[in-house]
N, C-alpha and C. Protein backbone atom coordinates (compact mmCIF):
# COMPACT_ATOMS: atom_id res chain seq x y z
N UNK A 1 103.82 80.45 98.41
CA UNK A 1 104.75 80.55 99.51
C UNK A 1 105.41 81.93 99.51
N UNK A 2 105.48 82.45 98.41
CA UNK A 2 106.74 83.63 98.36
C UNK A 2 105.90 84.62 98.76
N UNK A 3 104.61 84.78 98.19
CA UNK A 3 103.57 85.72 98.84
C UNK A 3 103.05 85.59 100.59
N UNK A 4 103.32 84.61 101.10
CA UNK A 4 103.09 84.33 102.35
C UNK A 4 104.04 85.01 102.87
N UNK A 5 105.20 84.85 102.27
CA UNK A 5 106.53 85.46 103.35
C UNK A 5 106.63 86.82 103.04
N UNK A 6 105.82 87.58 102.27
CA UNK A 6 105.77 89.00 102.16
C UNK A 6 104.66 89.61 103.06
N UNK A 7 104.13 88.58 103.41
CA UNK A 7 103.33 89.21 104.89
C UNK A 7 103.62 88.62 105.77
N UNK A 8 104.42 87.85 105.91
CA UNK A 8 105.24 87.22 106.97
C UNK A 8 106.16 86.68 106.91
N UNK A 9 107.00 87.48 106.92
CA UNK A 9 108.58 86.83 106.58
C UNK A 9 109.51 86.40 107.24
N UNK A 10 108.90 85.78 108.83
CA UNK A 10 109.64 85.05 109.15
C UNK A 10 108.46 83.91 109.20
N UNK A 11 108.46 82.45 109.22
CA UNK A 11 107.54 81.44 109.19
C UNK A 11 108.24 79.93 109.73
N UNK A 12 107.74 79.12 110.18
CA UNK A 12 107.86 78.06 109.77
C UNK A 12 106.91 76.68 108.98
N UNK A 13 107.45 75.77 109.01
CA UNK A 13 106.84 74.66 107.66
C UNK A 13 105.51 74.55 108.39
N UNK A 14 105.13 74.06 109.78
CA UNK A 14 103.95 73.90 110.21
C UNK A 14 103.16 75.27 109.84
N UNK A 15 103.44 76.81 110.16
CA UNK A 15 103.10 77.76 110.33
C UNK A 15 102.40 77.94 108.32
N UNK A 16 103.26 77.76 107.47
CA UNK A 16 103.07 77.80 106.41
C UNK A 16 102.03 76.99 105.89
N UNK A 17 102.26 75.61 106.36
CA UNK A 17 101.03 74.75 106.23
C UNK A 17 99.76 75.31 106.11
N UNK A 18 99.33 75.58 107.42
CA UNK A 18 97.99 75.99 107.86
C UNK A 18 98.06 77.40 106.85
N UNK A 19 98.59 78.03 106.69
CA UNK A 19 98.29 79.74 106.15
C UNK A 19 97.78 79.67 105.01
N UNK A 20 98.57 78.36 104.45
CA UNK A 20 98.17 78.42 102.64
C UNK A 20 97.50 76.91 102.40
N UNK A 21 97.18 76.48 103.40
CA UNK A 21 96.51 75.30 103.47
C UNK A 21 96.85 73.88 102.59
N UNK A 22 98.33 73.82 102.43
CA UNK A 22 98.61 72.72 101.33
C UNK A 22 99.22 72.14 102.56
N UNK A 23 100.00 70.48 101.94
CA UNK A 23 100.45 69.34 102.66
C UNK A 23 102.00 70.25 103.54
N UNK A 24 102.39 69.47 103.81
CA UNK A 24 103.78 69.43 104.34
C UNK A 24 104.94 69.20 103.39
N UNK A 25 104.45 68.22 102.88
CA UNK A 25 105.68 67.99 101.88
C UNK A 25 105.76 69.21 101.01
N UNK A 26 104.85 69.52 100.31
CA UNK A 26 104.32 70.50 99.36
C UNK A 26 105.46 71.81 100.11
N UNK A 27 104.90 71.96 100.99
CA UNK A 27 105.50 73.59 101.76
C UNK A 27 107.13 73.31 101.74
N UNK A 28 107.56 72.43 102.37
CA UNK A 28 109.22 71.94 102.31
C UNK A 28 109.41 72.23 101.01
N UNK A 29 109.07 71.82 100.01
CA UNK A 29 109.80 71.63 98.67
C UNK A 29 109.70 72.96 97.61
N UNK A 30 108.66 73.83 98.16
CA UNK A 30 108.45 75.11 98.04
C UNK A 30 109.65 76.21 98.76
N UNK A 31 110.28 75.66 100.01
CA UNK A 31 110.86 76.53 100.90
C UNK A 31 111.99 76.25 100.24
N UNK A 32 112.49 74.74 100.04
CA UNK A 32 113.91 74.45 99.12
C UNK A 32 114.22 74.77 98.06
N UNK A 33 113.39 75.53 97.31
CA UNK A 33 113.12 75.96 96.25
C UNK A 33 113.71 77.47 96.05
N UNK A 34 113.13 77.86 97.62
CA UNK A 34 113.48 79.76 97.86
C UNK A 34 114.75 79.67 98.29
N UNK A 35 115.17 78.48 98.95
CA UNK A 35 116.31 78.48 99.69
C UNK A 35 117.56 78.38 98.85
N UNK A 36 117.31 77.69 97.54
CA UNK A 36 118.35 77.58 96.79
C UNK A 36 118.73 78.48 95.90
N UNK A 37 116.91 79.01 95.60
CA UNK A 37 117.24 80.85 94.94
C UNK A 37 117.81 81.87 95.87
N UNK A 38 117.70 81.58 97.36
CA UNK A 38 118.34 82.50 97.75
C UNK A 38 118.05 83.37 98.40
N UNK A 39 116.37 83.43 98.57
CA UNK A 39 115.57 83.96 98.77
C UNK A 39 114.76 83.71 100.19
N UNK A 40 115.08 82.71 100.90
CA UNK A 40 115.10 82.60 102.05
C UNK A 40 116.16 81.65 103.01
N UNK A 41 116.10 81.82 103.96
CA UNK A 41 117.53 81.37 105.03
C UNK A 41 116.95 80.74 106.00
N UNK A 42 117.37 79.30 106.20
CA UNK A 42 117.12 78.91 107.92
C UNK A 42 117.59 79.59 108.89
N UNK A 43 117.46 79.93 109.96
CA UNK A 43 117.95 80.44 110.95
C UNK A 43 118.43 79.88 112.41
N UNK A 44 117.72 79.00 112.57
CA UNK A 44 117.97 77.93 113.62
C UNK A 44 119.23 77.20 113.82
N UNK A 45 119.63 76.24 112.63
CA UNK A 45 120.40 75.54 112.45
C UNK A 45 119.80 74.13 112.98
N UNK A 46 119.16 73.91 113.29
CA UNK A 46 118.42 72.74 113.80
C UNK A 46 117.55 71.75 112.94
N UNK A 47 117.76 70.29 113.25
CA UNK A 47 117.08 69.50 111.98
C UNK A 47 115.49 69.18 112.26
N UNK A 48 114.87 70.04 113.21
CA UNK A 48 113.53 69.55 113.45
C UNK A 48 113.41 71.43 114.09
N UNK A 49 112.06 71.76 114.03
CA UNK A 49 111.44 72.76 113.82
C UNK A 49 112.48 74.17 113.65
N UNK A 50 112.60 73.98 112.69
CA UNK A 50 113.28 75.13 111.64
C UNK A 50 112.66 76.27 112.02
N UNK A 51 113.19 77.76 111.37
CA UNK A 51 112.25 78.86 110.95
C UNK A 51 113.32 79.70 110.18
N UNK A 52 112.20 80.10 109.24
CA UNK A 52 112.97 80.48 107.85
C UNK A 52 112.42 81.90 107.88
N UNK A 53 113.39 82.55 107.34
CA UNK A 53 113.23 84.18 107.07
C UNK A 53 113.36 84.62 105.97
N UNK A 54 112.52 85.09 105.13
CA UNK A 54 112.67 85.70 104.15
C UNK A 54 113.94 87.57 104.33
N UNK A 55 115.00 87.20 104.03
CA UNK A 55 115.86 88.10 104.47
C UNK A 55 116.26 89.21 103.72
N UNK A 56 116.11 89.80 102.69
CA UNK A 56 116.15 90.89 101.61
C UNK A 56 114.90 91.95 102.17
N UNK A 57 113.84 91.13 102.85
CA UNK A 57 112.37 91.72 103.36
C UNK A 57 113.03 92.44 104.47
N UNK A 58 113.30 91.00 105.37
CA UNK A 58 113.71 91.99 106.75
C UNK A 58 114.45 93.20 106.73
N UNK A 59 115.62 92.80 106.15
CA UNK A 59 116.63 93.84 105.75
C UNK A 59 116.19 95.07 105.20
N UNK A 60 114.99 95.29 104.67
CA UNK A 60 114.79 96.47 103.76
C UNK A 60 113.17 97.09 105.00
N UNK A 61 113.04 96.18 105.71
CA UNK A 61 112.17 96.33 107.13
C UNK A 61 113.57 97.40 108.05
N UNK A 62 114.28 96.58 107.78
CA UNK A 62 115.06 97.22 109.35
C UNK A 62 115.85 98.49 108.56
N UNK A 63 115.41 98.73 107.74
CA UNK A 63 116.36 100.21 107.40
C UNK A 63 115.85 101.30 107.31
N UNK A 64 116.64 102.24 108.63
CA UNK A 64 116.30 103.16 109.02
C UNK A 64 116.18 102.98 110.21
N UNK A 65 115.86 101.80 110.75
CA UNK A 65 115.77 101.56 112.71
C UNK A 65 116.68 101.58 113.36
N UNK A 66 117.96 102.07 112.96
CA UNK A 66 118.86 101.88 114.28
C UNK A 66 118.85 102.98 114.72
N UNK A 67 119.56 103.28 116.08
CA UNK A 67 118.83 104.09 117.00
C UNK A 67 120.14 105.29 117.02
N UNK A 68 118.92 106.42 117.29
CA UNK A 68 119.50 107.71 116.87
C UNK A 68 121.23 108.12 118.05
N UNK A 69 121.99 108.20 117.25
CA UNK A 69 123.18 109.03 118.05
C UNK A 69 122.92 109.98 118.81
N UNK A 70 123.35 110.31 119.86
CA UNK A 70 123.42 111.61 119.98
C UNK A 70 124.87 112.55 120.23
């Protein structure tokens, strides 16, 4: 899972499913796992199709993109 979200770091549980080809349950208990290390964040807030971001990634993605002063 943790390698999935380093090439795609935003995902969800269905999306994860299919990528790494294990169950459902399997992927949830993998994500609760990152979630409690810390290491990834729901974003939705919603109790049915979630999407989780691996956020230390993004963050170190988005630096340097904000847009030039003049």
């Amino acid at each position: 899972m943790f390698d999935l979200l380093r090439q795609h770091p935003i995902t969800t549980i269905p999306n994860a499913t299919a990528q790494l080809d294990l169950t459902p349950p399997t992927v949830r208990k993998a994500v609760e796992n990152l979630k409690t290390a810390g290491i990834v964040r729901e974003i939705t807030g919603k109790q049915r199709d979630r999407i989780y971001v691996y956020d230390r990634y993004v963050k170190i993605l988005d630096q340097g993109m904000e847009p030039l002063r003049g």
